[in-house]
N, C-alpha and C. Protein backbone atom coordinates (compact mmCIF):
# COMPACT_ATOMS: atom_id res chain seq x y z
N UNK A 1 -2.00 10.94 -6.81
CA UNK A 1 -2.12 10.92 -5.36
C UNK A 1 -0.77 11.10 -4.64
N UNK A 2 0.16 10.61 -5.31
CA UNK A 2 1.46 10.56 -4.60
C UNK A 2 1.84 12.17 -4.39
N UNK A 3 1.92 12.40 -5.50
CA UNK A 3 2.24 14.03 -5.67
C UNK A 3 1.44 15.45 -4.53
N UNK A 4 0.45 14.77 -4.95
CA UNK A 4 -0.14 15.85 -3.13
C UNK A 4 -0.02 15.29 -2.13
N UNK A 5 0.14 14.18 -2.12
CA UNK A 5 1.00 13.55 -0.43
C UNK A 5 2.37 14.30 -0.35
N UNK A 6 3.06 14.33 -1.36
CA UNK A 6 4.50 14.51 -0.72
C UNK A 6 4.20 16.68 -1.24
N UNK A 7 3.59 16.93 -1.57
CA UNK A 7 2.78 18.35 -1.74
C UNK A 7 2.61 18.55 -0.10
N UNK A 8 1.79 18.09 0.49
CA UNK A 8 1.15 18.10 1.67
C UNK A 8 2.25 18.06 2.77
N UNK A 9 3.19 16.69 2.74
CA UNK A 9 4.07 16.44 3.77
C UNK A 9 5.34 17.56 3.85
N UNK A 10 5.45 18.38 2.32
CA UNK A 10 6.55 19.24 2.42
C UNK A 10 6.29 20.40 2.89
N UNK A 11 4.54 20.96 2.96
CA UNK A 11 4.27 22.34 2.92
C UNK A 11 3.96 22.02 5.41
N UNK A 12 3.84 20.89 5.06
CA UNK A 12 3.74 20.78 7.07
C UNK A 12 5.53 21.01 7.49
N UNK A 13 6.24 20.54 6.66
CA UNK A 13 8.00 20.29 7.11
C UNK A 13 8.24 21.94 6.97
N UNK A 14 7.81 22.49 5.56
CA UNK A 14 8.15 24.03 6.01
C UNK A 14 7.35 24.76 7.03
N UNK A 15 6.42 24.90 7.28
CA UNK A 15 5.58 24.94 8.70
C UNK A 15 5.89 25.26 9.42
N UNK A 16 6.74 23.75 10.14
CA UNK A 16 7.20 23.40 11.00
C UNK A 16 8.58 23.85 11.42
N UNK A 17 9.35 24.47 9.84
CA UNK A 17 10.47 24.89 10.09
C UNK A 17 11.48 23.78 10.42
N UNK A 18 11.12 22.89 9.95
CA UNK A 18 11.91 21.64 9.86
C UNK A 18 12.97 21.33 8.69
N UNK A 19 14.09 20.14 8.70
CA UNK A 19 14.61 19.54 7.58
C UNK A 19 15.01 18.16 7.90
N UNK A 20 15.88 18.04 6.71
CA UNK A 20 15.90 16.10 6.87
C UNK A 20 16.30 15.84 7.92
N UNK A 21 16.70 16.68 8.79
CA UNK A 21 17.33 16.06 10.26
C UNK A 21 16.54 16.56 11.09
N UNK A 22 14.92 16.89 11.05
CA UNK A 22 14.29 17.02 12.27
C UNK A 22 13.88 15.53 12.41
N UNK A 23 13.15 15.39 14.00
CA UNK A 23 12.97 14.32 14.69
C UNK A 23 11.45 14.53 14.06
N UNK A 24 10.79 14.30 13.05
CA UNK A 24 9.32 13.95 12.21
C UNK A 24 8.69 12.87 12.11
N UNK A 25 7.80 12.69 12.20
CA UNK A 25 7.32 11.22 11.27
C UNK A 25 6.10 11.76 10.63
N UNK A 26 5.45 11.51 9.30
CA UNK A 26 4.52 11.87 8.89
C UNK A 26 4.01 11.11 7.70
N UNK A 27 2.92 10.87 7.59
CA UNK A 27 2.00 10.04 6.71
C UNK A 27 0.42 10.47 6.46
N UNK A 28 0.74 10.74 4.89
CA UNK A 28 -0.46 10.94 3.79
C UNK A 28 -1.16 10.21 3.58
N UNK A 29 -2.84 10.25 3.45
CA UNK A 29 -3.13 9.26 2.68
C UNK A 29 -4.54 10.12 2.19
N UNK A 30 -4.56 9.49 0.70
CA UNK A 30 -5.40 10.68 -0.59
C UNK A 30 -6.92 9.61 0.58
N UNK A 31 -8.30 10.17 0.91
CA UNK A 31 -9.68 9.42 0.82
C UNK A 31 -10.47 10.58 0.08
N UNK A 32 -10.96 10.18 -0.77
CA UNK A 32 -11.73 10.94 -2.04
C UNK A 32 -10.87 12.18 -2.58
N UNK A 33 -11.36 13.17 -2.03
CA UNK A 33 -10.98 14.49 -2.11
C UNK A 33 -9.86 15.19 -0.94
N UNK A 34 -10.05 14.32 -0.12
CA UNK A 34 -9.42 14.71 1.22
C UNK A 34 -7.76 13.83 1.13
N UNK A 35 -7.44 14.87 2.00
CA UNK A 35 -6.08 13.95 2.52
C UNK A 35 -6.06 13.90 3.77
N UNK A 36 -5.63 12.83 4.19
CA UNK A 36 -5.39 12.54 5.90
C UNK A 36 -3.81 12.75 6.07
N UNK A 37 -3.64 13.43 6.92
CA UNK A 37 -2.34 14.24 7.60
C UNK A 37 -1.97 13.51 8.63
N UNK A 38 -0.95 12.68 9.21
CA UNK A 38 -1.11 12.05 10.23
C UNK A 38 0.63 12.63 10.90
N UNK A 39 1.17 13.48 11.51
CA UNK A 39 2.45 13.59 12.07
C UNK A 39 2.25 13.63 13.64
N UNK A 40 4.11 13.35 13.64
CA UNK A 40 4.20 12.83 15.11
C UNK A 40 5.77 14.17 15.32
N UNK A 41 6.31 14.53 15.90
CA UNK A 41 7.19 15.12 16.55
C UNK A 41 7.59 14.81 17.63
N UNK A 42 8.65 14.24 17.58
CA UNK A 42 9.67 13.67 18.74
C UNK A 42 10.84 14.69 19.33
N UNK A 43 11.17 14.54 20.25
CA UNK A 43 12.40 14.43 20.80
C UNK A 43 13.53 13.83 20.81
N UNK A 44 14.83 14.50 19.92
CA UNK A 44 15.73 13.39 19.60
C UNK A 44 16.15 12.31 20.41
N UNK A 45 16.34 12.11 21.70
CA UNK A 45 16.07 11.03 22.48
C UNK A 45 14.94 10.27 22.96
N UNK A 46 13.74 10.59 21.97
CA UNK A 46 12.48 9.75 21.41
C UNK A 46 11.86 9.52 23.27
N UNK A 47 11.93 9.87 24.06
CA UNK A 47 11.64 10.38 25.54
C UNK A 47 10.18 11.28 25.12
N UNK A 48 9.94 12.06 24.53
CA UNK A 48 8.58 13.00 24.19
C UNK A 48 7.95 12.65 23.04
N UNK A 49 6.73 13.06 22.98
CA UNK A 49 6.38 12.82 21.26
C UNK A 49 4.85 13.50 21.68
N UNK A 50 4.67 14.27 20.70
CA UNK A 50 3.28 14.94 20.37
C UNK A 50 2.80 14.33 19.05
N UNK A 51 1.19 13.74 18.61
CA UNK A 51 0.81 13.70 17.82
C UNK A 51 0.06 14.37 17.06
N UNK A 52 -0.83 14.27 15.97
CA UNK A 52 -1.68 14.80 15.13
C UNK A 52 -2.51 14.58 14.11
N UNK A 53 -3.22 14.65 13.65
CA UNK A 53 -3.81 14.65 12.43
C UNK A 53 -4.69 15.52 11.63
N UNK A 54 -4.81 15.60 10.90
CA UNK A 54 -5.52 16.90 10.17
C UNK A 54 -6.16 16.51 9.10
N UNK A 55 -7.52 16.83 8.50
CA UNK A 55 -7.79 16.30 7.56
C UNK A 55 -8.57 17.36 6.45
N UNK A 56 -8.49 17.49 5.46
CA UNK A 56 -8.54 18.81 4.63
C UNK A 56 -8.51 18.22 3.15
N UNK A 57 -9.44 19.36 2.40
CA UNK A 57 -9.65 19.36 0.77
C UNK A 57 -7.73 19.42 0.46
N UNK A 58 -8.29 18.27 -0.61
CA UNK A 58 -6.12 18.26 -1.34
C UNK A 58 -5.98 19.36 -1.81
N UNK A 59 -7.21 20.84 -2.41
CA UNK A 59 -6.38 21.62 -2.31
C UNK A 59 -6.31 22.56 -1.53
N UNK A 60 -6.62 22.61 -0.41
CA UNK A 60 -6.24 23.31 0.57
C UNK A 60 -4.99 23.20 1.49
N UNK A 61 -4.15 24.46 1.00
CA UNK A 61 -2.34 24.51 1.03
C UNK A 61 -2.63 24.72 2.48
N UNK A 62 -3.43 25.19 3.32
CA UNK A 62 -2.95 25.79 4.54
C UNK A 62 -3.16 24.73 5.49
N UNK A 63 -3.77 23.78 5.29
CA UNK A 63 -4.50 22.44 5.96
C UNK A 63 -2.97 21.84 6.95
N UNK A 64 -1.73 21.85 6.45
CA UNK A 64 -0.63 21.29 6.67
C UNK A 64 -0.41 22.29 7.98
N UNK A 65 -0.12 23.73 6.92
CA UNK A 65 0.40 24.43 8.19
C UNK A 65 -0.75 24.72 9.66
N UNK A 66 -1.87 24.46 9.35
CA UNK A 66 -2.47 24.44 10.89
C UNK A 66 -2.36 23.22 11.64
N UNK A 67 -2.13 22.18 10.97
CA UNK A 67 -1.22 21.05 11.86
C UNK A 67 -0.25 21.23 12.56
N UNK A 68 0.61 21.70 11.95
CA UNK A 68 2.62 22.19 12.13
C UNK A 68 1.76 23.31 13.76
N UNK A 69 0.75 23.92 13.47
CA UNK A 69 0.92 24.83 14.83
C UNK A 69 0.18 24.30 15.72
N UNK A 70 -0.73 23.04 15.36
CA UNK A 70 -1.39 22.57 16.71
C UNK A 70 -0.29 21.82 17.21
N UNK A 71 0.73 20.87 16.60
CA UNK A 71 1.62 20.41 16.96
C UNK A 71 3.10 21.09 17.62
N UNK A 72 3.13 21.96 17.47
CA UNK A 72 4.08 22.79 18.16
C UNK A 72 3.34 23.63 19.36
N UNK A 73 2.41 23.99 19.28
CA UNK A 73 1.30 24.66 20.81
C UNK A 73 1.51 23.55 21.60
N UNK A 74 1.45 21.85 21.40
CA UNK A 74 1.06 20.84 21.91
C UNK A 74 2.62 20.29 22.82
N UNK A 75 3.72 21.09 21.79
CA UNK A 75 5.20 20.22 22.37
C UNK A 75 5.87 20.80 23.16
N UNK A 76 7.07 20.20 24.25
CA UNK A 76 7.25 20.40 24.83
C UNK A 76 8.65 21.29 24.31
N UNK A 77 9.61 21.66 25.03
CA UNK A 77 11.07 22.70 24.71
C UNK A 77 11.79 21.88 23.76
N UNK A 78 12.25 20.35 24.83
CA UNK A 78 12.60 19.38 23.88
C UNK A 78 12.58 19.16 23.09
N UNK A 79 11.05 19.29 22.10
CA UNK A 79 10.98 19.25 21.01
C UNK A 79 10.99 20.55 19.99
N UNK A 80 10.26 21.71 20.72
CA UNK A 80 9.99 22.43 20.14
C UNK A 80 11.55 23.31 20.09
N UNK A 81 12.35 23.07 20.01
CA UNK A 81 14.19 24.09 19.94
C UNK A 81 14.47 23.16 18.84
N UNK A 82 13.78 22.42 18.44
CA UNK A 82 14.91 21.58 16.82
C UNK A 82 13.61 21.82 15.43
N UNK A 83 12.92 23.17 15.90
CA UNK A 83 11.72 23.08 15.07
C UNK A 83 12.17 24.99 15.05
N UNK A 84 11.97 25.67 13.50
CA UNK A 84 12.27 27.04 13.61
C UNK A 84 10.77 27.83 12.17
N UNK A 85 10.20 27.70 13.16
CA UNK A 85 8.57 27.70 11.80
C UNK A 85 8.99 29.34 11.38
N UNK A 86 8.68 29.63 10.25
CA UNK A 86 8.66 30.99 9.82
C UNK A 86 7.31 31.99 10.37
N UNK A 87 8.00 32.87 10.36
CA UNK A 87 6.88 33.92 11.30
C UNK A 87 5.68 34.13 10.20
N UNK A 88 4.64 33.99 10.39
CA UNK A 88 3.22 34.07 10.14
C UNK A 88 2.18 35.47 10.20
């Protein structure tokens, strides 16, 4: 279970076009077959924050990245200039 959590949380961080120094928060959790996706995206002066969740078969790779884009459609400049998602 651990292993497709942090499977899951890395394939939303590339997504998102993120790294260890984006403003993220995000949390896995395996229920049966599914994983629950739960991220937040802040604003480094924690002033904004968009949430999310997503919930999808563990093996479905793309489940992350349609999070990463409801969450970036959802954010504001603030947040969205410390986020550089790869073109799609």
């Amino acid at each position: 279970p651990s292993h497709r959590a942090v499977i899951a949380e890395r394939a939303l961080l590339a997504a998102l076009g993120g790294n260890c120094h984006s403003p993220i928060a995000v949390l896995t959790q395996e229920q049966g077959e599914e994983l629950v996706l739960r991220a937040a995206l802040l604003s480094p002066d924690g002033s904004e924050r968009v949430e999310g969740t997503a919930r999808f078969a563990a093996t479905d790779l793309d489940g992350p990245a349609r999070l990463a884009g409801e969450l970036l459609s959802k954010a504001g400049l603030a947040i969205r200039e410390h986020f550089d998602p790869p073109a799609r």
